[in-house]
PDB file of N, CA and C in Angstrom:
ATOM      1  N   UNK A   1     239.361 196.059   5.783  1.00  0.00           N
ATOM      2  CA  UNK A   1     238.272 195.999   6.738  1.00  0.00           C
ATOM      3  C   UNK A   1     238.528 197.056   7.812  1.00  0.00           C
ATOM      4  N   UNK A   2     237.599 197.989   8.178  1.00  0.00           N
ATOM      5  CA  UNK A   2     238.020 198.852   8.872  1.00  0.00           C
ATOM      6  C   UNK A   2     237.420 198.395  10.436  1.00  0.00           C
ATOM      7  N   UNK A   3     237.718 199.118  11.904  1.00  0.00           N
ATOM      8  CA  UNK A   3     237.303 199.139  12.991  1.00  0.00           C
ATOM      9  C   UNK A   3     235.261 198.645  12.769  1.00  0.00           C
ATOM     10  N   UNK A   4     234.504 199.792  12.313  1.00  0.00           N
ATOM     11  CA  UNK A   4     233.090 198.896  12.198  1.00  0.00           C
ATOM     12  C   UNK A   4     232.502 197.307  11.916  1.00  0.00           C
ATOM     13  N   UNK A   5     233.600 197.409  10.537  1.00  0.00           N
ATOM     14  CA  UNK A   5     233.397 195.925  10.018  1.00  0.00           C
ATOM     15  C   UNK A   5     233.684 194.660  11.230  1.00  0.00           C
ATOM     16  N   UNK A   6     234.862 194.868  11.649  1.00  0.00           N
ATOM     17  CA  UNK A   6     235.871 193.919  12.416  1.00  0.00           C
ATOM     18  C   UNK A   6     234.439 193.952  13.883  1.00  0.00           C
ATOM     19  N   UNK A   7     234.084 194.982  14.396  1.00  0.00           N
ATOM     20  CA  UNK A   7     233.474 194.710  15.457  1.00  0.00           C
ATOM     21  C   UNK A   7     231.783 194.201  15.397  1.00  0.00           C
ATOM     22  N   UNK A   8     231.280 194.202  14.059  1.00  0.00           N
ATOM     23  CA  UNK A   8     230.185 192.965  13.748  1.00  0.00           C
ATOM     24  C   UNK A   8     230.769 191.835  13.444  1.00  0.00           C
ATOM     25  N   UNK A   9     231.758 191.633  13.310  1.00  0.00           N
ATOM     26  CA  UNK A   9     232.059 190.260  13.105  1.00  0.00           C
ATOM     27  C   UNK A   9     231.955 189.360  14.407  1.00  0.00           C
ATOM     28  N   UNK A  10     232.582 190.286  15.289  1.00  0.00           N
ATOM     29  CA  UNK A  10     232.812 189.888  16.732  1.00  0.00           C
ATOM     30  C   UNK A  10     231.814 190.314  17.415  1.00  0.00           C
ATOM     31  N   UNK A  11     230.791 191.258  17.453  1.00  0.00           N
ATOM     32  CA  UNK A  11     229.534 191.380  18.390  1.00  0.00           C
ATOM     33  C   UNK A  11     228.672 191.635  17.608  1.00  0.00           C
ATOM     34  N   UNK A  12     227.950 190.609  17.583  1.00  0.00           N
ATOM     35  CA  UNK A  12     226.805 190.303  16.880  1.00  0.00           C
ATOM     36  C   UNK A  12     225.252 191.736  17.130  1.00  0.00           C
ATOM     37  N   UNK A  13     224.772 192.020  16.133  1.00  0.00           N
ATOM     38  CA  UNK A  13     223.550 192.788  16.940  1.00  0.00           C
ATOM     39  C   UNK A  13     222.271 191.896  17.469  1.00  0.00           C
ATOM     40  N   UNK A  14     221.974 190.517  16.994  1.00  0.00           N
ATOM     41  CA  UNK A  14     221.240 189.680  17.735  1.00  0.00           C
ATOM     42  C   UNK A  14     222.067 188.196  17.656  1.00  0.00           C
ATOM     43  N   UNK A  15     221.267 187.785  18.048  1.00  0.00           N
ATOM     44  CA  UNK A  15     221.494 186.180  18.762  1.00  0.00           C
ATOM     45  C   UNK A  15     220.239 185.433  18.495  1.00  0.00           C
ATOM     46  N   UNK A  16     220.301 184.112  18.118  1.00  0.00           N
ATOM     47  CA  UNK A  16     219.626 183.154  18.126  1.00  0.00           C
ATOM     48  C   UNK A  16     218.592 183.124  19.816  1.00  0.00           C
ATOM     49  N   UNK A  17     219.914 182.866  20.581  1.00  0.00           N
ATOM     50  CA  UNK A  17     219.143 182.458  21.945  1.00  0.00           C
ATOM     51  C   UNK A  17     219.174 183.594  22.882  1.00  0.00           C
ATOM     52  N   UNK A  18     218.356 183.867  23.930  1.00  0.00           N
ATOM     53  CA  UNK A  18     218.144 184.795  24.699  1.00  0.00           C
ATOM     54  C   UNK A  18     218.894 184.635  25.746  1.00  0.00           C
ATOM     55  N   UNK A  19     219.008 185.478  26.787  1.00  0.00           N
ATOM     56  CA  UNK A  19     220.389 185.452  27.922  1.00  0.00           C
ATOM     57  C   UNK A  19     219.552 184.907  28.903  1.00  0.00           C
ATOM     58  N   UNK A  20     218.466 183.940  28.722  1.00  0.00           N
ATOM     59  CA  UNK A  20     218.174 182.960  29.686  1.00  0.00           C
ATOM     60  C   UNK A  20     218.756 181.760  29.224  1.00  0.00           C
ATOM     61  N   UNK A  21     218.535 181.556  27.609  1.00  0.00           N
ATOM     62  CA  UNK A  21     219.234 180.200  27.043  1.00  0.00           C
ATOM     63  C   UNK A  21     221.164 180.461  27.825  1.00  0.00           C
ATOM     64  N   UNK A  22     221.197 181.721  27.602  1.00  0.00           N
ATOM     65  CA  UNK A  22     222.659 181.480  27.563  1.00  0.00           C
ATOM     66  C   UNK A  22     223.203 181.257  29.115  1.00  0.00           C
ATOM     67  N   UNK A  23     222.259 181.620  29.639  1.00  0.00           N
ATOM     68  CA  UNK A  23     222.775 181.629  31.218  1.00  0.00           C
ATOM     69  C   UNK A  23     222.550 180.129  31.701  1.00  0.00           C
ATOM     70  N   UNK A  24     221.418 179.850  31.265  1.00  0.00           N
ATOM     71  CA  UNK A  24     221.284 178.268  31.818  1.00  0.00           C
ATOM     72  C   UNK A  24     222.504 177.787  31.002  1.00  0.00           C
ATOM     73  N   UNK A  25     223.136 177.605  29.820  1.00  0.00           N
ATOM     74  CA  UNK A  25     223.898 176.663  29.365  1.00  0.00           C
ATOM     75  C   UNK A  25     224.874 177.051  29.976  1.00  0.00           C
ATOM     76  N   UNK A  26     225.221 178.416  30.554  1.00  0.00           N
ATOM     77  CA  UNK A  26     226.605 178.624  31.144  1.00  0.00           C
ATOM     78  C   UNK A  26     226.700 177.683  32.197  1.00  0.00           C
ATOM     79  N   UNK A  27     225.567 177.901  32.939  1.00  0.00           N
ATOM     80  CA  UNK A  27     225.240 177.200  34.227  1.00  0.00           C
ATOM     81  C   UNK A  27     225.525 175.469  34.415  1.00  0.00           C
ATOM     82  N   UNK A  28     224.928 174.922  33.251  1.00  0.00           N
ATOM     83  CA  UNK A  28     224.639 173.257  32.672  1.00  0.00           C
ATOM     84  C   UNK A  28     225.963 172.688  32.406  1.00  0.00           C
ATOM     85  N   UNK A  29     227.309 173.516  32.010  1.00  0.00           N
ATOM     86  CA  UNK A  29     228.507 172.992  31.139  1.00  0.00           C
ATOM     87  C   UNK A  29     229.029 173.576  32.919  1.00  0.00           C
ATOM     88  N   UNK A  30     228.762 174.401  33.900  1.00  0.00           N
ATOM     89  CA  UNK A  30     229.833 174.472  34.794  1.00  0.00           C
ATOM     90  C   UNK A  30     229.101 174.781  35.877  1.00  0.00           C
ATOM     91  N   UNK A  31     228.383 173.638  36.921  1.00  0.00           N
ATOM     92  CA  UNK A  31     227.556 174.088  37.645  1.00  0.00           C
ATOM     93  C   UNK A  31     227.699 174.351  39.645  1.00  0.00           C
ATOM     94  N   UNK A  32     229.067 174.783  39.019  1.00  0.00           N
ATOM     95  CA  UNK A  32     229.583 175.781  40.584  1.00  0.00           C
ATOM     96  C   UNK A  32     230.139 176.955  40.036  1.00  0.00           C
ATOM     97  N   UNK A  33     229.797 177.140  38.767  1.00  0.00           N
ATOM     98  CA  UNK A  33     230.090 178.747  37.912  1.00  0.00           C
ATOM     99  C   UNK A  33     229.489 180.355  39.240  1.00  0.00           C
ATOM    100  N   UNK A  34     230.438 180.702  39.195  1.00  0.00           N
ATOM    101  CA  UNK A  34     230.375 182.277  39.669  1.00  0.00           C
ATOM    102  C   UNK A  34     229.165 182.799  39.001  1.00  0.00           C
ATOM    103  N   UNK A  35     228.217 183.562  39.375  1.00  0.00           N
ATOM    104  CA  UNK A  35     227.425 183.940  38.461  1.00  0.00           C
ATOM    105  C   UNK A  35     228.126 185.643  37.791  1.00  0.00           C
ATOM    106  N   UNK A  36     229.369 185.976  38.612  1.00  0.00           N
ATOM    107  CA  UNK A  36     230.080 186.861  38.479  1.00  0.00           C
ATOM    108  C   UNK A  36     230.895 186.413  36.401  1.00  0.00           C
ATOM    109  N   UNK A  37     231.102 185.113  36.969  1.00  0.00           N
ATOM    110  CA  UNK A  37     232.014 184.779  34.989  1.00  0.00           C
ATOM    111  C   UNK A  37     230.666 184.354  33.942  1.00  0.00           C
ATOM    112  N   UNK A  38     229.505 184.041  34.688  1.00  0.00           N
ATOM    113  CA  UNK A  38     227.873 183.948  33.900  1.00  0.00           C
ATOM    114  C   UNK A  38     228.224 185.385  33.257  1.00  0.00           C
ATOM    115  N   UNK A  39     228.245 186.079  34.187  1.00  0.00           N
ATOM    116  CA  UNK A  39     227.756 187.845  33.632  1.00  0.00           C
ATOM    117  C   UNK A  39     228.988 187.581  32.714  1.00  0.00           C
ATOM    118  N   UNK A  40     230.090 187.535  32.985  1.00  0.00           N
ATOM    119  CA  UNK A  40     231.281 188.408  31.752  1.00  0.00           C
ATOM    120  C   UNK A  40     231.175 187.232  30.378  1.00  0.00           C
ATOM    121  N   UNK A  41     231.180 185.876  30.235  1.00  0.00           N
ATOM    122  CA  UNK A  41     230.921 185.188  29.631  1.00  0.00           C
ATOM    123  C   UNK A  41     229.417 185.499  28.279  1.00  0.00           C
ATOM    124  N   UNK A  42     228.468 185.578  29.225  1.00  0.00           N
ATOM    125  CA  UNK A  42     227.231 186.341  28.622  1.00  0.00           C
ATOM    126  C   UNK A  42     227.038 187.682  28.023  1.00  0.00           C
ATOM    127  N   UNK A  43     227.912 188.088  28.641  1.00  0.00           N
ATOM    128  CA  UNK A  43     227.800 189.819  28.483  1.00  0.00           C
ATOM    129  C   UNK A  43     227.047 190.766  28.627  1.00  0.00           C
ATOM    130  N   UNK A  44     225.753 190.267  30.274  1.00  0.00           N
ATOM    131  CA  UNK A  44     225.672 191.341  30.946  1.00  0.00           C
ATOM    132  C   UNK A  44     225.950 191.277  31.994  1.00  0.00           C
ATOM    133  N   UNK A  45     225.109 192.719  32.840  1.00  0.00           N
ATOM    134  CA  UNK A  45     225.410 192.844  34.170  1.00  0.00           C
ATOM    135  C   UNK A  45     225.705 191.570  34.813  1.00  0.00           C
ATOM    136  N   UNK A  46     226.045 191.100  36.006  1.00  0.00           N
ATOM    137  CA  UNK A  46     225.914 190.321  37.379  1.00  0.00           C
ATOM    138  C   UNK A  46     224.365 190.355  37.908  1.00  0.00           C
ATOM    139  N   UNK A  47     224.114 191.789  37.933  1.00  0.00           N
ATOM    140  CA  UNK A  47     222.473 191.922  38.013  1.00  0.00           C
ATOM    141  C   UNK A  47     221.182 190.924  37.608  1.00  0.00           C
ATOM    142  N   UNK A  48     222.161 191.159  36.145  1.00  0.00           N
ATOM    143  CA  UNK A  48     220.729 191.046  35.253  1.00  0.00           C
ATOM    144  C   UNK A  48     220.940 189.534  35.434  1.00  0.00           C
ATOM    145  N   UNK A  49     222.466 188.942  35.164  1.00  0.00           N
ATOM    146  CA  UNK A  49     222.145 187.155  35.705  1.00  0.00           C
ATOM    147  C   UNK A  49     221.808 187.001  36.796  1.00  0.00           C
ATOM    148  N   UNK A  50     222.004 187.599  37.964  1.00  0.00           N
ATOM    149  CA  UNK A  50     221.274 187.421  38.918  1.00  0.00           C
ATOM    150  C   UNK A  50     219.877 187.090  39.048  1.00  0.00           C
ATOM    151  N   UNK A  51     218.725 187.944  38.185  1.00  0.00           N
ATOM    152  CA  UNK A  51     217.593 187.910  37.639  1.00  0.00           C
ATOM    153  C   UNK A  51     217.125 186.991  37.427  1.00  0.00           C
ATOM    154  N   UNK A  52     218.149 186.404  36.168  1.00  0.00           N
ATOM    155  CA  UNK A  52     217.485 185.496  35.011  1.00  0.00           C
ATOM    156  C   UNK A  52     217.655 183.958  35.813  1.00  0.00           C
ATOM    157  N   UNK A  53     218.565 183.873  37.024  1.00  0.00           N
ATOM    158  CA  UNK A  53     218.910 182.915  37.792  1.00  0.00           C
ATOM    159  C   UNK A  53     217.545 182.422  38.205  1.00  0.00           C
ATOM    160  N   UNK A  54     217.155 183.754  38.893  1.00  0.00           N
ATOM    161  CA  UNK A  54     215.698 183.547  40.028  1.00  0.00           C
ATOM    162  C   UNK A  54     214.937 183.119  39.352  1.00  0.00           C
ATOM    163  N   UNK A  55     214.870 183.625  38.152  1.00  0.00           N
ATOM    164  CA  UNK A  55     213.381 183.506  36.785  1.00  0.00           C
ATOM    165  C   UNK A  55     213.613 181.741  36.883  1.00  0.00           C
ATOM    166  N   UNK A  56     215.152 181.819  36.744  1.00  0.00           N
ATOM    167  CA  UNK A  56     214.965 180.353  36.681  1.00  0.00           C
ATOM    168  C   UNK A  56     214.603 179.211  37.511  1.00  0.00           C
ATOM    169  N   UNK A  57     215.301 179.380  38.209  1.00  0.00           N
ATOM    170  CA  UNK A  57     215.111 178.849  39.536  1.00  0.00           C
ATOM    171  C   UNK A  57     213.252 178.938  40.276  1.00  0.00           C
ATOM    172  N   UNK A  58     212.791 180.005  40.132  1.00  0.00           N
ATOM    173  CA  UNK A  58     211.413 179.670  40.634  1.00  0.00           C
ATOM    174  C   UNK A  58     210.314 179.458  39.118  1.00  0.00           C
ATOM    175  N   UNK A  59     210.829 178.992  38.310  1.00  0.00           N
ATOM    176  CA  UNK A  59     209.865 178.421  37.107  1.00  0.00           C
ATOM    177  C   UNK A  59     210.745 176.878  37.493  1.00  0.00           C
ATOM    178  N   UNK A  60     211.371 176.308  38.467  1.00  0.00           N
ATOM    179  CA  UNK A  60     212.144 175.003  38.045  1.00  0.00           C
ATOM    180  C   UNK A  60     213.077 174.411  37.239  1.00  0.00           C
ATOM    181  N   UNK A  61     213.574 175.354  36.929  1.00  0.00           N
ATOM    182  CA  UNK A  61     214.381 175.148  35.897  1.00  0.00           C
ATOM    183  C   UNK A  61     215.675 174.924  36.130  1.00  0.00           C
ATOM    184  N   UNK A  62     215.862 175.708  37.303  1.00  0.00           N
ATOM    185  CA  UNK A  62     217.199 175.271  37.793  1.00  0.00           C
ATOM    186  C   UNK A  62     216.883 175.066  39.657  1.00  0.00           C
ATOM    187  N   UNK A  63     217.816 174.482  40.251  1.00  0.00           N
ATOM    188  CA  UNK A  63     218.117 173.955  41.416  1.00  0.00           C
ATOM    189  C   UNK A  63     219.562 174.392  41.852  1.00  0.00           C
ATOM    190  N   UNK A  64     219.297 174.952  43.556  1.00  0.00           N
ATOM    191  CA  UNK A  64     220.379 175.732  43.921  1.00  0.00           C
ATOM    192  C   UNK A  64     220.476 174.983  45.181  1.00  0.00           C
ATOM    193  N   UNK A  65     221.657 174.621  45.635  1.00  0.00           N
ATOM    194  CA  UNK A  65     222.356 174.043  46.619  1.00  0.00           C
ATOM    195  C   UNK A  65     223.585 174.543  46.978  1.00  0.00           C
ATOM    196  N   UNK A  66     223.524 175.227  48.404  1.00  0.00           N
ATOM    197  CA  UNK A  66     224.305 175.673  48.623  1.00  0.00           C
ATOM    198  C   UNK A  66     225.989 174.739  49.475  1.00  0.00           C
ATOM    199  N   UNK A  67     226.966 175.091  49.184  1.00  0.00           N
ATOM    200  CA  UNK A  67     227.902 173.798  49.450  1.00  0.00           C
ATOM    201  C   UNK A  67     228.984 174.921  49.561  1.00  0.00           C
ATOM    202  N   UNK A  68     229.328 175.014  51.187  1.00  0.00           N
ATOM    203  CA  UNK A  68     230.049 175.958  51.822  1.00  0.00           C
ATOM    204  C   UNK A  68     229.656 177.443  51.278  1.00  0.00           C
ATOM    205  N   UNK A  69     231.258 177.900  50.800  1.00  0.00           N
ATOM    206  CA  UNK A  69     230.658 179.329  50.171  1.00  0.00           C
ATOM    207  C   UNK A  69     230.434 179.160  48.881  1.00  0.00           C
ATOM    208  N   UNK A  70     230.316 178.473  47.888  1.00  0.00           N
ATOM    209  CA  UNK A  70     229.844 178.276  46.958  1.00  0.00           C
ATOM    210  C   UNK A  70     227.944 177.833  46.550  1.00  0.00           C
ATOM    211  N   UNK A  71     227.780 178.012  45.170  1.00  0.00           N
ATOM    212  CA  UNK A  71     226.095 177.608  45.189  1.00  0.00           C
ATOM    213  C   UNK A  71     226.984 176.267  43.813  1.00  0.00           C
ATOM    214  N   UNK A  72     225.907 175.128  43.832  1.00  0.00           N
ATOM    215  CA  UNK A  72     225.985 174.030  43.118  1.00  0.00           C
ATOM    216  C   UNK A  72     224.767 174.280  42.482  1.00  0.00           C
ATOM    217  N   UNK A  73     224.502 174.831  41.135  1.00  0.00           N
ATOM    218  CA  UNK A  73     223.093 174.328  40.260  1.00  0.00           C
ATOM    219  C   UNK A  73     223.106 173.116  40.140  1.00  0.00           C
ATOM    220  N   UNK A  74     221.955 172.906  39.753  1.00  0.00           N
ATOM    221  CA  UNK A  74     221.309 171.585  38.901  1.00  0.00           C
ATOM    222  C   UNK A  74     220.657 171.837  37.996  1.00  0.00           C
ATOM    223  N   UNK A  75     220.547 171.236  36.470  1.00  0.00           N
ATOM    224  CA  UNK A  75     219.374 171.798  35.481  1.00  0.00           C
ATOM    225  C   UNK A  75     218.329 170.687  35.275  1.00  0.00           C
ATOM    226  N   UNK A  76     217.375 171.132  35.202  1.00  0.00           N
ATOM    227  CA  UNK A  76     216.293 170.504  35.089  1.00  0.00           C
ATOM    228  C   UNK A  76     215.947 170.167  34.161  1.00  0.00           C
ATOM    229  N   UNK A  77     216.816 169.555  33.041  1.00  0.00           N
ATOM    230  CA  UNK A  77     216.882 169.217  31.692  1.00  0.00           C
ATOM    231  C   UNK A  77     215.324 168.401  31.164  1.00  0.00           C
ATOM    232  N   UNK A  78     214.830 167.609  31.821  1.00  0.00           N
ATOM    233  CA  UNK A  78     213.484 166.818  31.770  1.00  0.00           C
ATOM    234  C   UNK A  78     212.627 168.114  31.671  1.00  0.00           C
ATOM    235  N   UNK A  79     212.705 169.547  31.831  1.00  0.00           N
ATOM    236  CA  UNK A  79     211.066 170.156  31.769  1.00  0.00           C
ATOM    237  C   UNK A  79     211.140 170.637  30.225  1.00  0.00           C
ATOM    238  N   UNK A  80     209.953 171.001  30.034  1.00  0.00           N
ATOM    239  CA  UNK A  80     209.752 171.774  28.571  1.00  0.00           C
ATOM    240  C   UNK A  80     210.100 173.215  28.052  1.00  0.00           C
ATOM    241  N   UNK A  81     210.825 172.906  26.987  1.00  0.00           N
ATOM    242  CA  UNK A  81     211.151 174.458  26.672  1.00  0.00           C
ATOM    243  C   UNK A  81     209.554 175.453  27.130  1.00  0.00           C
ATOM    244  N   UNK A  82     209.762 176.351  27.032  1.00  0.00           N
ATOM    245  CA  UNK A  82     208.617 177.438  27.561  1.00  0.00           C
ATOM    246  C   UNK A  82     207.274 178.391  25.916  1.00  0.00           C
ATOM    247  N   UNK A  83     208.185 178.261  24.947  1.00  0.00           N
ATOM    248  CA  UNK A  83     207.989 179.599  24.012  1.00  0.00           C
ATOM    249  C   UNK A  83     206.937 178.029  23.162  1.00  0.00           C
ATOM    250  N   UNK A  84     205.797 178.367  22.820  1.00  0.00           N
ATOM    251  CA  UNK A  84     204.550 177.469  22.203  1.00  0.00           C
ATOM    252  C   UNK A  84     205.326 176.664  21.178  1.00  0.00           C
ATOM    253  N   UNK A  85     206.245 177.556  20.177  1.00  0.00           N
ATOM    254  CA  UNK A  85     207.176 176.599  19.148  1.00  0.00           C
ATOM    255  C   UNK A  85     207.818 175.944  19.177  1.00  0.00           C
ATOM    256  N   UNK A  86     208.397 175.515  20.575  1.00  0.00           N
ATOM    257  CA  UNK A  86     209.434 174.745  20.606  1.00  0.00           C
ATOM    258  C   UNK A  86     209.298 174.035  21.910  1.00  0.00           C
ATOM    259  N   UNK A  87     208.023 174.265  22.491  1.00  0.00           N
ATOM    260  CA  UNK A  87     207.965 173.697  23.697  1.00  0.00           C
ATOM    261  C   UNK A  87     207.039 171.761  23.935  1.00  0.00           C
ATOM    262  N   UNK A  88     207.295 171.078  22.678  1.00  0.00           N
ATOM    263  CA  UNK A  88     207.268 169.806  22.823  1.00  0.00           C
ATOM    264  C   UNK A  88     209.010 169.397  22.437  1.00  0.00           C
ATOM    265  N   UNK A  89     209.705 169.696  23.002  1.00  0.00           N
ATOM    266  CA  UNK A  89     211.011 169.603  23.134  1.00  0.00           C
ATOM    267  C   UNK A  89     211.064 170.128  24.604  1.00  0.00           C
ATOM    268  N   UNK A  90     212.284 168.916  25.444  1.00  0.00           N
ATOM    269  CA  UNK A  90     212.443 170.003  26.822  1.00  0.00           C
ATOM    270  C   UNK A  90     213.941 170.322  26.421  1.00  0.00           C
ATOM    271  N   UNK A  91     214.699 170.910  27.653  1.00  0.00           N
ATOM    272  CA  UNK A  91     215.889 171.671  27.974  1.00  0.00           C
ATOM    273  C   UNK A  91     216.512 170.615  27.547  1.00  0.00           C
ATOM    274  N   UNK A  92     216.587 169.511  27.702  1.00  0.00           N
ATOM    275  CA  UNK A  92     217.959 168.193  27.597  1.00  0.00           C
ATOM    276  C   UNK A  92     218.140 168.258  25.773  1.00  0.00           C
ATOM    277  N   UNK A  93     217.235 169.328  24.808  1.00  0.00           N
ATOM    278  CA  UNK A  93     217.780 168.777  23.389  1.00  0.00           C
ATOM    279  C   UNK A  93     218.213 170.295  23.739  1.00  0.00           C
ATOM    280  N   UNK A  94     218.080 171.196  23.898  1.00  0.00           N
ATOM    281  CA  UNK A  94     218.932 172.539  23.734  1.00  0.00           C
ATOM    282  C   UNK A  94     219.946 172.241  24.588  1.00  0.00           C
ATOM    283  N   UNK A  95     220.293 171.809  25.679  1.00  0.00           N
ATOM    284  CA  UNK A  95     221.969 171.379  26.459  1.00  0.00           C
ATOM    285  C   UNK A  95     222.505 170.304  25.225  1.00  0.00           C
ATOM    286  N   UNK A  96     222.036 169.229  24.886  1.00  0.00           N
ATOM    287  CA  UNK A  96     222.022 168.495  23.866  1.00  0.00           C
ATOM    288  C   UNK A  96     223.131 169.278  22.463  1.00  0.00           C
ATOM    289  N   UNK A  97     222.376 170.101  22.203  1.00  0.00           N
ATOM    290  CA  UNK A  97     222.425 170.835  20.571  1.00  0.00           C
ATOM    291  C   UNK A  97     223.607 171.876  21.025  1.00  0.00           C
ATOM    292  N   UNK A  98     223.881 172.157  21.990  1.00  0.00           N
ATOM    293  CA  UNK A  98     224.472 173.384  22.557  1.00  0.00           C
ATOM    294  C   UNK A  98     225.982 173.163  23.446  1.00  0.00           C
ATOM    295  N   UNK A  99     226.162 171.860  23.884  1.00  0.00           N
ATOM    296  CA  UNK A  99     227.210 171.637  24.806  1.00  0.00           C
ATOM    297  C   UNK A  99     228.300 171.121  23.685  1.00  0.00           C
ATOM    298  N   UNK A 100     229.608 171.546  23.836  1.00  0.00           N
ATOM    299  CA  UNK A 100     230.435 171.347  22.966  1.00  0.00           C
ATOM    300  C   UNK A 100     231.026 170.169  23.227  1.00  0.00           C
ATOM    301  N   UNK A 101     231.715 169.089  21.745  1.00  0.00           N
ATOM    302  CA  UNK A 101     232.329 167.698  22.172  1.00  0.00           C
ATOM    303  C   UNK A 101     233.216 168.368  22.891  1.00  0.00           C
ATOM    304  N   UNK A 102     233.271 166.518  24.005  1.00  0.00           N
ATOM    305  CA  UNK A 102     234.470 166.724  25.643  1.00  0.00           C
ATOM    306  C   UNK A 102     235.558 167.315  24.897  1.00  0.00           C
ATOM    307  N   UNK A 103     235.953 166.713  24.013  1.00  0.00           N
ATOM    308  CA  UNK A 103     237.727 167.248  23.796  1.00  0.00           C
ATOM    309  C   UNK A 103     237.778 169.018  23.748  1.00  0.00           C
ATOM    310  N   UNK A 104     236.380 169.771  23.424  1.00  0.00           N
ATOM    311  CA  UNK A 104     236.619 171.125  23.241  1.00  0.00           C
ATOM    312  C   UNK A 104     236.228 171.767  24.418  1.00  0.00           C
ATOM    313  N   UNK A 105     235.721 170.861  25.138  1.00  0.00           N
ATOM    314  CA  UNK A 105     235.606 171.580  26.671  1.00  0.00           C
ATOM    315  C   UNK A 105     236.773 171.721  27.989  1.00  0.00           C
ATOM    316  N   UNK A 106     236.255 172.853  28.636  1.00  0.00           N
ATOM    317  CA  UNK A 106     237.743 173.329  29.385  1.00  0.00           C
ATOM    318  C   UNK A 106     237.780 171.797  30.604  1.00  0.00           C
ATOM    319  N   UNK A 107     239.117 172.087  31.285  1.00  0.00           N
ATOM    320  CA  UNK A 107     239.255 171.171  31.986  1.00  0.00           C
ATOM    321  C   UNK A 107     238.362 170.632  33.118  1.00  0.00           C
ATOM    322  N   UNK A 108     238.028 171.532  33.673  1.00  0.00           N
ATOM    323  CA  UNK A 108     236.773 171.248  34.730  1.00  0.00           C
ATOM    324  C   UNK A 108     235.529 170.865  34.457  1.00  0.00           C
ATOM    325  N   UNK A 109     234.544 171.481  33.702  1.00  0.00           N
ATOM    326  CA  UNK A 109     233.782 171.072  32.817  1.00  0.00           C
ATOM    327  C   UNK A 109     233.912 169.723  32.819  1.00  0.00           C
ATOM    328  N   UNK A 110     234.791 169.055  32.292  1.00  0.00           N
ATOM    329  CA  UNK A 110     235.135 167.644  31.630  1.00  0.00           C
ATOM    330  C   UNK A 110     234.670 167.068  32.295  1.00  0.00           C
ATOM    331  N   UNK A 111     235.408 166.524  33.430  1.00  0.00           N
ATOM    332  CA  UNK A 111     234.882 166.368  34.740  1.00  0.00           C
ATOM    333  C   UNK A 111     233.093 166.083  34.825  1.00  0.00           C
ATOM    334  N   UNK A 112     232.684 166.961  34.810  1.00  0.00           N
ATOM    335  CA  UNK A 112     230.976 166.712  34.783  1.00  0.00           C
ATOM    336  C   UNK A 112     230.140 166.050  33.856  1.00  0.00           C
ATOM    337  N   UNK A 113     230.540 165.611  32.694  1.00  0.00           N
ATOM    338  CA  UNK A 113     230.133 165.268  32.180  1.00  0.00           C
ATOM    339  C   UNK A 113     228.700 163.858  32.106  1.00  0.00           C
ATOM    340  N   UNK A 114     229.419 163.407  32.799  1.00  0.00           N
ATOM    341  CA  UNK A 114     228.236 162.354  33.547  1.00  0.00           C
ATOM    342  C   UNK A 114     227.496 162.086  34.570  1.00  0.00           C
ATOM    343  N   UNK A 115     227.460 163.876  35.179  1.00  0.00           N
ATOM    344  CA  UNK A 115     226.649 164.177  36.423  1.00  0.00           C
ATOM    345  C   UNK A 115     225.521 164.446  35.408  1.00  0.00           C
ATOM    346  N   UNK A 116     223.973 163.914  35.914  1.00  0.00           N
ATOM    347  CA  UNK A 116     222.894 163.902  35.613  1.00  0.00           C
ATOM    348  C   UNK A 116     222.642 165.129  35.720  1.00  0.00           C
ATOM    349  N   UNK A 117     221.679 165.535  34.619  1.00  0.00           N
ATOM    350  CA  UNK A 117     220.669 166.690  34.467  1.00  0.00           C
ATOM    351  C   UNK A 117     219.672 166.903  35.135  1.00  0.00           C
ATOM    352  N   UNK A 118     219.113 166.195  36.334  1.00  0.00           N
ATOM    353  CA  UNK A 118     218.204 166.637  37.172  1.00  0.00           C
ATOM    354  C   UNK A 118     216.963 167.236  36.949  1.00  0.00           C
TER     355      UNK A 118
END
């Protein structure tokens, strides 16, 4: 297997979900996340999560509370996905389908587990 092969294995040229799915779930599994480890986690800019934050945040989707120097999301798991195909389903079956069992989640994370989806 040479260098090309090895690096589709590992970076995909598409994705199932878009870097709004991925940013909200970053957000949903750790919700005093840096949006600084959103970006490196996701793999773009800080910018562009910055963006996709606001998109979110003023469609409702997410909830920002600020708590010292940190921001606390909330996801709004109760609203409806957005895209016509999939939108009699809300956010709580994609966090649902998408959040990994506790035992494979990091230590902090864990922790949240039974803070409500909002």
């Amino acid at each position: 297997m040479d260098a090309s092969d090895n690096e589709r294995l590992t970076s995909p040229a598409w994705t199932f979900l878009t870097n709004h799915a991925h940013v909200l779930l970053c957000i949903a599994a750790d919700p005093e996340i840096r949006l600084r480890d959103v970006s490196e986690r996701v793999g773009i800019t800080e910018r562009a999560v910055q963006r996709i934050v606001s998109d979110l945040e003023e469609a409702g989707y997410l909830l920002r509370a600020r708590e010292g120097r940190r921001n606390h999301y909330t996801v709004r798991g109760d609203l409806p996905l957005r895209h016509p195909v999939e939108q009699h389903h809300d956010v709580s079956v994609l966090l649902a389908l998408a959040t990994p069992p506790l035992e494979a989640r990091p230590a902090r994370a864990a922790h949240q587990v039974g803070r409500p989806m909002r």
